[in-house]
C-alpha atoms as a PDB file:
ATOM      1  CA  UNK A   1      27.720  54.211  34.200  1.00  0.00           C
ATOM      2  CA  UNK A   2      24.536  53.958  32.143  1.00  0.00           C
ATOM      3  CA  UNK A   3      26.336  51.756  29.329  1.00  0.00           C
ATOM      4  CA  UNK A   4      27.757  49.192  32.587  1.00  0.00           C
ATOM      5  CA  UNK A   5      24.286  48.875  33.967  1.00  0.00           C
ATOM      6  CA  UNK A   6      22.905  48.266  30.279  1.00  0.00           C
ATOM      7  CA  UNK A   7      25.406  45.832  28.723  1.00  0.00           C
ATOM      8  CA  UNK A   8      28.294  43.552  29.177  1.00  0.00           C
ATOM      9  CA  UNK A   9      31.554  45.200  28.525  1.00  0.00           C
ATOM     10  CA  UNK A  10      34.846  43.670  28.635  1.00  0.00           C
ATOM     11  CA  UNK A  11      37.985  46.281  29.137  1.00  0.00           C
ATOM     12  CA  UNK A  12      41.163  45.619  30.086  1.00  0.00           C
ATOM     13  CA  UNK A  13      43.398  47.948  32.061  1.00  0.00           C
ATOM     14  CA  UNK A  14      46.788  48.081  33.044  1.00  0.00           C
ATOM     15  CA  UNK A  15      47.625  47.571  36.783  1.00  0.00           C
ATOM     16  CA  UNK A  16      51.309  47.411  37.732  1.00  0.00           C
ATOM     17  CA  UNK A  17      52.396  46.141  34.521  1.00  0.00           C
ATOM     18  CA  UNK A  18      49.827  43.717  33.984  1.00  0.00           C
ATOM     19  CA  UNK A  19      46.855  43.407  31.901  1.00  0.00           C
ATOM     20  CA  UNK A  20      43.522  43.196  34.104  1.00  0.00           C
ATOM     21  CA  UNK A  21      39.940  42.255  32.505  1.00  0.00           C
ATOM     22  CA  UNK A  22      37.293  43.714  33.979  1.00  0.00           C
ATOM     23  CA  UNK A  23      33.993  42.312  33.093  1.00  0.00           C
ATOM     24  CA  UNK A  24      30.787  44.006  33.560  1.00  0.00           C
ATOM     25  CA  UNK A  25      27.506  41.919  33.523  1.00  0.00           C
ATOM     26  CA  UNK A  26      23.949  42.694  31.843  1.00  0.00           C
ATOM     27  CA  UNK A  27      21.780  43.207  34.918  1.00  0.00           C
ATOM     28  CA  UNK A  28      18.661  41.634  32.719  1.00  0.00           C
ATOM     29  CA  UNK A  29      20.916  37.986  32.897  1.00  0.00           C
ATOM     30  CA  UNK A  30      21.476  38.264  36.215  1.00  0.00           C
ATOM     31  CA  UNK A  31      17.650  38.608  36.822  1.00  0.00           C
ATOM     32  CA  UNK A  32      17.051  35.583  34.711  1.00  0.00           C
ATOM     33  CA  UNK A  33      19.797  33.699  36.101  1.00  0.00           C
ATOM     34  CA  UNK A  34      17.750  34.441  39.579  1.00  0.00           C
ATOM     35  CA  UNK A  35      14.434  33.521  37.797  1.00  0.00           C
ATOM     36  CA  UNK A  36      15.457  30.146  36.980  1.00  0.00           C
ATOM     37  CA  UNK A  37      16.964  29.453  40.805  1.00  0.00           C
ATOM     38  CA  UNK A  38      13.619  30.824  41.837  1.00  0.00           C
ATOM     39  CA  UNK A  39      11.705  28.033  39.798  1.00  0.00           C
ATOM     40  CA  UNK A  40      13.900  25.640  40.455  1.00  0.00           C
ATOM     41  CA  UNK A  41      13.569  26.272  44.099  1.00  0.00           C
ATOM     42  CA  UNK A  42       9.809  26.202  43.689  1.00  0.00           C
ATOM     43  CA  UNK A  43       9.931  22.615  42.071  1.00  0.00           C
ATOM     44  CA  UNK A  44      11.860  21.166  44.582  1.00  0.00           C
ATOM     45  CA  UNK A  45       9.600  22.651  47.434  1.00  0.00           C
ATOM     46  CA  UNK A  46       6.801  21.525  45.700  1.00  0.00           C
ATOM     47  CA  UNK A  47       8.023  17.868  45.904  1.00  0.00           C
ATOM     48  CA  UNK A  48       9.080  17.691  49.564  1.00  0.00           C
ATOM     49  CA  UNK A  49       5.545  18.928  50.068  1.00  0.00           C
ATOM     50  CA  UNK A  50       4.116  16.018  48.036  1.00  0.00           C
ATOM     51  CA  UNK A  51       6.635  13.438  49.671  1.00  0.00           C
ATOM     52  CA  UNK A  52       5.897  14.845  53.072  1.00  0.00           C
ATOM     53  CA  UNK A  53       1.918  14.556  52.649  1.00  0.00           C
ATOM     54  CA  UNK A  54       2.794  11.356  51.424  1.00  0.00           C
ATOM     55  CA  UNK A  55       4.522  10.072  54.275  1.00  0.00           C
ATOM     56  CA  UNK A  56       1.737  11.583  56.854  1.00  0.00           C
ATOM     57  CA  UNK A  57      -0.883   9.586  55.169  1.00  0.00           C
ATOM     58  CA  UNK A  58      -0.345   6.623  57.256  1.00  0.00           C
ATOM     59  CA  UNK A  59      -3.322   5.672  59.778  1.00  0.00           C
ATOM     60  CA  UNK A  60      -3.473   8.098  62.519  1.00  0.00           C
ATOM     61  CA  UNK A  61      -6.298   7.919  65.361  1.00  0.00           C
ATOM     62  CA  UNK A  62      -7.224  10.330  67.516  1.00  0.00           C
ATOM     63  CA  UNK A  63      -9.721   9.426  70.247  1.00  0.00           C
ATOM     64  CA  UNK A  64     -12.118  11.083  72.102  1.00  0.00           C
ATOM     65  CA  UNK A  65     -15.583  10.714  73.424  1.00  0.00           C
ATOM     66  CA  UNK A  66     -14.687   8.446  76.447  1.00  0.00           C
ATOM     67  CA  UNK A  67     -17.235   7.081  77.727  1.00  0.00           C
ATOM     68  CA  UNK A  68     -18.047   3.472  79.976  1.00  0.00           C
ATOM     69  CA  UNK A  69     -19.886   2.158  77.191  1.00  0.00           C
ATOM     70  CA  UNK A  70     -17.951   3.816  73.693  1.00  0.00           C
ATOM     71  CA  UNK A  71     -14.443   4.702  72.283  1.00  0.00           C
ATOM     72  CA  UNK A  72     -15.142   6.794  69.132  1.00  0.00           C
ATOM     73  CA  UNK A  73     -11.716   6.604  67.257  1.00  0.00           C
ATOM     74  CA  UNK A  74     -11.120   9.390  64.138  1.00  0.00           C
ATOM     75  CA  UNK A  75      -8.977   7.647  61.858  1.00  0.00           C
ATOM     76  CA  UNK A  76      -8.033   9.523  58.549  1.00  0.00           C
ATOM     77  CA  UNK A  77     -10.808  11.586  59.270  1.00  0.00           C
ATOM     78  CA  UNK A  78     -13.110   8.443  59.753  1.00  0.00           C
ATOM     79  CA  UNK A  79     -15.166   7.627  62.861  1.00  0.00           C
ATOM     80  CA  UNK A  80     -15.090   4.253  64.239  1.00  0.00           C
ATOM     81  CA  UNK A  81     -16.935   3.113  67.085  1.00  0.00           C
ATOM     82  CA  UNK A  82     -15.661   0.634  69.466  1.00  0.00           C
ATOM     83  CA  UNK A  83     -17.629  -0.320  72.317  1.00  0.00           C
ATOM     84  CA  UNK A  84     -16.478  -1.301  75.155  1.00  0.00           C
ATOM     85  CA  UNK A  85     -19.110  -3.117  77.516  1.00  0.00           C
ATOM     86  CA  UNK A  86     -21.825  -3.414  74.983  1.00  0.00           C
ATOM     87  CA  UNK A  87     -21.065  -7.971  74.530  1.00  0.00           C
ATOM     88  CA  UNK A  88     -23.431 -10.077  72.891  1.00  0.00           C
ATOM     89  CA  UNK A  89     -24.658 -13.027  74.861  1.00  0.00           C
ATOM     90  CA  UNK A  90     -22.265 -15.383  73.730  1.00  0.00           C
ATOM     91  CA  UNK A  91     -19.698 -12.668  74.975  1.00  0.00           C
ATOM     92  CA  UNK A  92     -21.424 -12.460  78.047  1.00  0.00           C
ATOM     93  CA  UNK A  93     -21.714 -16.319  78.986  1.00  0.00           C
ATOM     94  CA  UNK A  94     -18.060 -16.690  77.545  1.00  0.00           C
ATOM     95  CA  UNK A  95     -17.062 -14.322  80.292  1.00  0.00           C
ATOM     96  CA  UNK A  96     -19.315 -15.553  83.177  1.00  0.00           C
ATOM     97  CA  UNK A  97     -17.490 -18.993  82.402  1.00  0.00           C
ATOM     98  CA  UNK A  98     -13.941 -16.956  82.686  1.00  0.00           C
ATOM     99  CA  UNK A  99     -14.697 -15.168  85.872  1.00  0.00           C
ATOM    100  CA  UNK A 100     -15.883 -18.663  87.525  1.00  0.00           C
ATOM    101  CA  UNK A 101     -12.741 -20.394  86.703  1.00  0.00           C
ATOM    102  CA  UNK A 102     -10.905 -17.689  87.972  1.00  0.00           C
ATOM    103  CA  UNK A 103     -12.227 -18.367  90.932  1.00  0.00           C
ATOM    104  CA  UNK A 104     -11.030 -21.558  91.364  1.00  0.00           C
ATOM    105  CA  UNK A 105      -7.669 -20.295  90.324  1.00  0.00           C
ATOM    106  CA  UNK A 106      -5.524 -19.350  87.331  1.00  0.00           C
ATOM    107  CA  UNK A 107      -4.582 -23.229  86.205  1.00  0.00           C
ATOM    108  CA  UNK A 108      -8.281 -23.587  85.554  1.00  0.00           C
ATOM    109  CA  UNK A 109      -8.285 -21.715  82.612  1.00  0.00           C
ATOM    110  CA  UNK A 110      -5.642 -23.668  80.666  1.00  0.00           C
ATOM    111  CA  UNK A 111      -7.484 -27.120  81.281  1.00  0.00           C
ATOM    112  CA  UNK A 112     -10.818 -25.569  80.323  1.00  0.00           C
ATOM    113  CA  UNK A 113     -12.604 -27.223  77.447  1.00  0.00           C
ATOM    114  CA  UNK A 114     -13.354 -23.895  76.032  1.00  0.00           C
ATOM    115  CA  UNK A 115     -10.393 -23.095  75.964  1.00  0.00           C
ATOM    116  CA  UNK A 116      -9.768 -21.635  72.634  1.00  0.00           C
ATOM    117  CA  UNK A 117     -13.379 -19.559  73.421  1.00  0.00           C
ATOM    118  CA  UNK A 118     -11.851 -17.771  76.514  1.00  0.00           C
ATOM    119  CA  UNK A 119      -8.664 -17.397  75.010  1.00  0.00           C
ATOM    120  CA  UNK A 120     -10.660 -15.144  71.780  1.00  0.00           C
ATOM    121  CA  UNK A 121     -12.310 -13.116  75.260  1.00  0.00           C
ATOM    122  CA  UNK A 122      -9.469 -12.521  76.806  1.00  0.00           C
ATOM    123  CA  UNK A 123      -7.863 -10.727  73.916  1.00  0.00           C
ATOM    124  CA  UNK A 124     -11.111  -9.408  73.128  1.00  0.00           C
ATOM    125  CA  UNK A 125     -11.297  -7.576  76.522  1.00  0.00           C
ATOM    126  CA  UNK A 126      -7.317  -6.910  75.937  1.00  0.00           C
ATOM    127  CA  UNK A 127      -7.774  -5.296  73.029  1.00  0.00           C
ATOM    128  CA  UNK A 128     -10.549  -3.144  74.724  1.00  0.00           C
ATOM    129  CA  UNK A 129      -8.050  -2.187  77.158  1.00  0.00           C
ATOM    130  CA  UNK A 130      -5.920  -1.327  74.841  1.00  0.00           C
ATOM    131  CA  UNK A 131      -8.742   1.191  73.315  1.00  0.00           C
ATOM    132  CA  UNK A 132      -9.459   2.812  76.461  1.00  0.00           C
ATOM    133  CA  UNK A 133      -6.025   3.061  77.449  1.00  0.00           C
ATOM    134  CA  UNK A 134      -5.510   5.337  74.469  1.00  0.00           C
ATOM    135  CA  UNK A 135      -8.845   7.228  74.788  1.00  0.00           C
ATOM    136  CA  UNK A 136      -7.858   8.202  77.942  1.00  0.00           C
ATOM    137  CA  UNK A 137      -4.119   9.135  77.705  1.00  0.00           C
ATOM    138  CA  UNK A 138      -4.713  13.038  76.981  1.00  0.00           C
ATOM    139  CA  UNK A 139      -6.010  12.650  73.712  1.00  0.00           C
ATOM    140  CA  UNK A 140      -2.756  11.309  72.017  1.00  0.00           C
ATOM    141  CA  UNK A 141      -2.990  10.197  68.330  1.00  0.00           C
ATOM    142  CA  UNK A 142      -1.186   7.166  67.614  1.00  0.00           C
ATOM    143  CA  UNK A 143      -2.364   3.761  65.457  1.00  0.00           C
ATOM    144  CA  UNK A 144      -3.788   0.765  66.874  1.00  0.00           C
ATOM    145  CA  UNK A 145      -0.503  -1.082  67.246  1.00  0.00           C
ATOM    146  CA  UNK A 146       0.892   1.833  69.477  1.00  0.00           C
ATOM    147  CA  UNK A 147      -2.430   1.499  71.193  1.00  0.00           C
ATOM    148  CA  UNK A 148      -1.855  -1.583  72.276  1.00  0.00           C
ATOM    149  CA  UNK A 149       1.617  -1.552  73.216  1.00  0.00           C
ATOM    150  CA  UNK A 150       0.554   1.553  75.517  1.00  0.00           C
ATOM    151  CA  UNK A 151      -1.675  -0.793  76.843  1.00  0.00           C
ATOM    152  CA  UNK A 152       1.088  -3.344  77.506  1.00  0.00           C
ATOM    153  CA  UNK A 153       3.269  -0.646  79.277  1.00  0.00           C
ATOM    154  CA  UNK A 154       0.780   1.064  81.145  1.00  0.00           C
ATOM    155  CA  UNK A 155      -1.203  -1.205  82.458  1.00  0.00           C
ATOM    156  CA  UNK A 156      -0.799  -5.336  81.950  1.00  0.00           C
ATOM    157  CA  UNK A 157       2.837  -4.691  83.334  1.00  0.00           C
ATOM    158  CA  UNK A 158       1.965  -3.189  86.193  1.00  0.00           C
ATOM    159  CA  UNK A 159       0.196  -5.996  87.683  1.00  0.00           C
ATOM    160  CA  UNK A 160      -0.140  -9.571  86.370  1.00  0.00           C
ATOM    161  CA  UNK A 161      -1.864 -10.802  83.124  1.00  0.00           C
ATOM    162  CA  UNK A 162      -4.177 -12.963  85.258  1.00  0.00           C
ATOM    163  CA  UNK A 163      -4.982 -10.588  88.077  1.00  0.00           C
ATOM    164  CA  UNK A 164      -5.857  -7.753  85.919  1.00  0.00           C
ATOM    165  CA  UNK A 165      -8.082  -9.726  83.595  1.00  0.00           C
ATOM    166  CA  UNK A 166      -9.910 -10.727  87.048  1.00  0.00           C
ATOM    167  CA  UNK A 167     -10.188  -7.391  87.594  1.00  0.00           C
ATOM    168  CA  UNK A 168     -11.121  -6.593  84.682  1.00  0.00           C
ATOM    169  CA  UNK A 169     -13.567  -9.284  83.667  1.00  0.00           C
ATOM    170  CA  UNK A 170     -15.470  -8.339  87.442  1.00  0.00           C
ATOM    171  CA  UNK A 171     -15.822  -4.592  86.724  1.00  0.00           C
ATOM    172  CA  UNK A 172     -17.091  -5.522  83.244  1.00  0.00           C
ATOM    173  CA  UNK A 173     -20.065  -8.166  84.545  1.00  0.00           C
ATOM    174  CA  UNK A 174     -20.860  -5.437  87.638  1.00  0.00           C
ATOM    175  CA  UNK A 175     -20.882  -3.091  84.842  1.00  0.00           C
ATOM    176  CA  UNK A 176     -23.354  -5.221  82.473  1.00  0.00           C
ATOM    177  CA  UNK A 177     -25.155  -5.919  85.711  1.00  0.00           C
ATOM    178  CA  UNK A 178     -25.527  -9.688  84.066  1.00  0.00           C
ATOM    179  CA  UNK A 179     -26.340 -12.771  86.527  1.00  0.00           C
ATOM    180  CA  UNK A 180     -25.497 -16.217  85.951  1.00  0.00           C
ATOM    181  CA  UNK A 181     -28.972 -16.771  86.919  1.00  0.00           C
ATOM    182  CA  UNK A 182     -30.119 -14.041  83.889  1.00  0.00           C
ATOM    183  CA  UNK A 183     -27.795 -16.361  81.656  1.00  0.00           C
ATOM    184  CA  UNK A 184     -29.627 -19.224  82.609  1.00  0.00           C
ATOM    185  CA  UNK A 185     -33.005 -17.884  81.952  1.00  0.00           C
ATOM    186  CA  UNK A 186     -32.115 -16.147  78.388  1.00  0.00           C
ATOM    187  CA  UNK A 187     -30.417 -19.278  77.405  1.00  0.00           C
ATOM    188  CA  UNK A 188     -33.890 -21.665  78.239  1.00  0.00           C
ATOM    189  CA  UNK A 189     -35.856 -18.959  75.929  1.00  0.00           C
ATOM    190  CA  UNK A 190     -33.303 -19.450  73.008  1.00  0.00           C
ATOM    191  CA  UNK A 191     -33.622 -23.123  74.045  1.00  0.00           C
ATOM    192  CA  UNK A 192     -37.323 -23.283  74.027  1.00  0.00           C
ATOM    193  CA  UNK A 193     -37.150 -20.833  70.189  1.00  0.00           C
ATOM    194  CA  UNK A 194     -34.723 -23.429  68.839  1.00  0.00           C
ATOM    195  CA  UNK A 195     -37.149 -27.115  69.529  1.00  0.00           C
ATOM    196  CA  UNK A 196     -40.246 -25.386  68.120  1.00  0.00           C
ATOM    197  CA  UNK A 197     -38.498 -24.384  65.434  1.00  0.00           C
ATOM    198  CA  UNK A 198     -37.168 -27.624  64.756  1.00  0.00           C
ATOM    199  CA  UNK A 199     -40.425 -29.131  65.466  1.00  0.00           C
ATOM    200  CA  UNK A 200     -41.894 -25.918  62.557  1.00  0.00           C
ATOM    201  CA  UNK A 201     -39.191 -27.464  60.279  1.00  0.00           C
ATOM    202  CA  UNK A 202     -39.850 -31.138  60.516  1.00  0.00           C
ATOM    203  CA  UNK A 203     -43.577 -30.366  60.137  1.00  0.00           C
ATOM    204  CA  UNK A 204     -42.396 -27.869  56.522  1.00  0.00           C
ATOM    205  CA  UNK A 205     -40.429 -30.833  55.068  1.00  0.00           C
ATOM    206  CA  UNK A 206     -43.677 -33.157  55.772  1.00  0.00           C
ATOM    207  CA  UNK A 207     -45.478 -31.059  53.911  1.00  0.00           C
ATOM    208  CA  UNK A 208     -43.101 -30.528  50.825  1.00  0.00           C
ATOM    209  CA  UNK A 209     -42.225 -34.114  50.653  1.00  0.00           C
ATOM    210  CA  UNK A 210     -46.185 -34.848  50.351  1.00  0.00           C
ATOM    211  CA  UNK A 211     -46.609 -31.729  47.651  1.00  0.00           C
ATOM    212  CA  UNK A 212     -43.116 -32.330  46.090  1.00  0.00           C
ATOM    213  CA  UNK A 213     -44.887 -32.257  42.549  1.00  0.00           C
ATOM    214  CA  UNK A 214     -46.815 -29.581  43.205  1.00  0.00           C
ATOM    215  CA  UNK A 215     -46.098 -26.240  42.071  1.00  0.00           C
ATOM    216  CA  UNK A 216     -45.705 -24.617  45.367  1.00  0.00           C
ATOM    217  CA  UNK A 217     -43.124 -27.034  46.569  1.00  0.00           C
ATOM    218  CA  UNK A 218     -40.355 -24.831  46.059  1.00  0.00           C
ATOM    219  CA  UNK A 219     -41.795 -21.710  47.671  1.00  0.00           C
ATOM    220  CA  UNK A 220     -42.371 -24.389  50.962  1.00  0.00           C
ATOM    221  CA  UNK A 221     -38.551 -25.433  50.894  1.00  0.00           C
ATOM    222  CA  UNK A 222     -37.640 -21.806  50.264  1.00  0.00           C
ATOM    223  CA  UNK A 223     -39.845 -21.036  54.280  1.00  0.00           C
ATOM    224  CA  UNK A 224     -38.359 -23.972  55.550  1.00  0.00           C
ATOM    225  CA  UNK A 225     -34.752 -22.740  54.736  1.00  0.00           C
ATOM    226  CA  UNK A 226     -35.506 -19.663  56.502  1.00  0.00           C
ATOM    227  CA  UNK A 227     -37.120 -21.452  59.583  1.00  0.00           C
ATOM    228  CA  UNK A 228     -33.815 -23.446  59.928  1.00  0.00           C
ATOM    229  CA  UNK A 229     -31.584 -20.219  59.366  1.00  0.00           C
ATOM    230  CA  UNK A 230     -33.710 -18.145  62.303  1.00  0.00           C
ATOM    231  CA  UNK A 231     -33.315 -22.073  64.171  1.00  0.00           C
ATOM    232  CA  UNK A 232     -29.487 -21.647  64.060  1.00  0.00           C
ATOM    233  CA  UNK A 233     -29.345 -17.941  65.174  1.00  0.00           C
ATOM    234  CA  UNK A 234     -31.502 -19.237  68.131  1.00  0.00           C
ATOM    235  CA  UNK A 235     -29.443 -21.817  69.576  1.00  0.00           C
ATOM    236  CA  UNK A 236     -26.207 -20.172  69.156  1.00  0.00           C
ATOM    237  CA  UNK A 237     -26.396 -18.688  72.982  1.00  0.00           C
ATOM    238  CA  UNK A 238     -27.083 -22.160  73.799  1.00  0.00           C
ATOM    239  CA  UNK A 239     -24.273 -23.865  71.988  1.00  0.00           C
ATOM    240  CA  UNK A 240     -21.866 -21.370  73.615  1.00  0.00           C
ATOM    241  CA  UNK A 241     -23.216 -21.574  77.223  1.00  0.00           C
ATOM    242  CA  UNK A 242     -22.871 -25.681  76.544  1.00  0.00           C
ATOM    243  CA  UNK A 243     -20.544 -26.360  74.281  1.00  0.00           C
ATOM    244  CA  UNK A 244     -22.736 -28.438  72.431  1.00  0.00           C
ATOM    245  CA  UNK A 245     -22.523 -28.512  68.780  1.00  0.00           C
ATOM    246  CA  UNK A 246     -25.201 -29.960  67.744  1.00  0.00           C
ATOM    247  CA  UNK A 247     -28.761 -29.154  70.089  1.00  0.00           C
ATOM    248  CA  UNK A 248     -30.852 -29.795  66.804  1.00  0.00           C
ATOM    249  CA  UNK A 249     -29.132 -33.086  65.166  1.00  0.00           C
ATOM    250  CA  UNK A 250     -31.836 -32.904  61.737  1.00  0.00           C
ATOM    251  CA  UNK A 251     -30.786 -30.096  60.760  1.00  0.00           C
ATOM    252  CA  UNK A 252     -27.891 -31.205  58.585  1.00  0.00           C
ATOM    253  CA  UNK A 253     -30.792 -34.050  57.162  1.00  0.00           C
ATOM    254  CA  UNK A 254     -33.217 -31.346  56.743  1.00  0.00           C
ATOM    255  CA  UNK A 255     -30.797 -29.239  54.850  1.00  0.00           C
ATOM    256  CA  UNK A 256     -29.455 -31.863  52.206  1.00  0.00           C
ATOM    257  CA  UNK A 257     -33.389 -32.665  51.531  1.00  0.00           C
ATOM    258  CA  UNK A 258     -34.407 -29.295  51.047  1.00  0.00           C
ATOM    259  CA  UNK A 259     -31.550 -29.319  48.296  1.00  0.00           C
ATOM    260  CA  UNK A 260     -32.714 -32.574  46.617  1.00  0.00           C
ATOM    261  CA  UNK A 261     -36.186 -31.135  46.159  1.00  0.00           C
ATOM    262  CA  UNK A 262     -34.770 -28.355  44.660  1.00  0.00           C
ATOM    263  CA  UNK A 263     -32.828 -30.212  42.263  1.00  0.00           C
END
């Protein structure tokens, strides 16, 4: 027995008239036979492992934090923050403009000369929708694009496109608490900003043009091209609430001087 468990050994015996081999294998090859399936095993866990993490590392949000104002969305372990009522003022007028044609009716909206404006709020507040759709469908992780066809499903479907972005858009100004008459009055400030600085900027390029050889002439068109870059963020309510595109015409002259005296 000792010799069997110890070594190979080949015998042959006689069974009915025939020759029989019986074959008797090393115990230590059998354990290193097992060794390498164990390895090999190991190696091929190992990659399924790798292909699997792989495969899971596509974007994945989970959201939570709901509240009126923010959607705070994890995605591979990053936080982004999308808010939900918080609109700038061009936002704001853009959507005051929306819920008045509304008013008068859904064909409104598709002869509107700002058009292409609403059209950018609409999926705007869609795409909100979307967001708190998904924030508040038991904390489900999913990507954007699942987001929004939730959003689809779950509620665009249910009623019209139209009537829920009147819904919508109404909850969202009672929510701002924003007035057309507010609008008005924010948009005369911006108004009022915009001519003195144009009036600033016509007195600046007076100047340079008189000092043009002097050494300070570049540090005077270097404040006047910041005048007219605060002038433009100034108007911009304006131009959206009007649709005008140009409130301050000299600009686009003061501009192209400022760059000749730099020259």
């Amino acid at each position: 027995m000792i010799l069997k468990k110890m070594y190979t050994i080949i015998k042959t015996e006689i069974v009915n008239g025939y020759g029989k081999t019986l074959v008797y294998v090393n115990p230590d090859r059998q354990s290193e036979k097992r060794s390498k399936n164990l390895k090999k095993s190991i190696i091929f866990a190992v990659l399924a492992l790798v292909l699997i993490s792989a495969v899971g590392c596509a974007p994945v949000a989970d959201w939570d934090n709901v509240t009126n104002q923010t959607v705070v969305a994890k995605i591979n372990g990053e936080e982004y923050k999308y808010e939900l009522l918080n609109y700038s003022y061009q936002q704001k007028s853009i959507a005051t403009k929306i819920s008045k044609e509304i008013s008068q009716g859904e064909d409104s909206i598709e002869i509107s000369e700002n058009k292409d404006g609403m059209n950018d709020a609409l999926n705007r507040l869609m795409g909100n929708a979307a967001l708190s759709a998904v924030a508040q469908s038991e904390g489900k992780g999913m990507t954007e694009s699942d987001a929004a066809a939730l959003a689809e499903s779950t509620l665009i479907d249910s009623v019209t496109r139209y009537d829920y972005m009147r819904e919508y858009l109404a909850q969202m100004l009672l929510a701002l608490d924003t007035t057309e008459k507010e609008l008005v009055e924010t948009a005369s400030v911006e108004m009022r900003l915009a001519a003195d600085a144009e009036t600033i900027a016509a007195e600046l390029l007076g100047e340079i043009k008189e000092e043009k050889h002097e050494a300070d002439s570049a540090q005077l068109a270097e404040e006047l091209a910041e005048r007219l870059e605060e002038t433009v963020k100034s108007i911009s309510v304006e131009n959206v609430m009007t649709g005008e595109k140009d409130v301050c015409p000299n600009f686009k002259v003061f501009a192209e001087e400022i760059v000749l005296l730099n020259k």
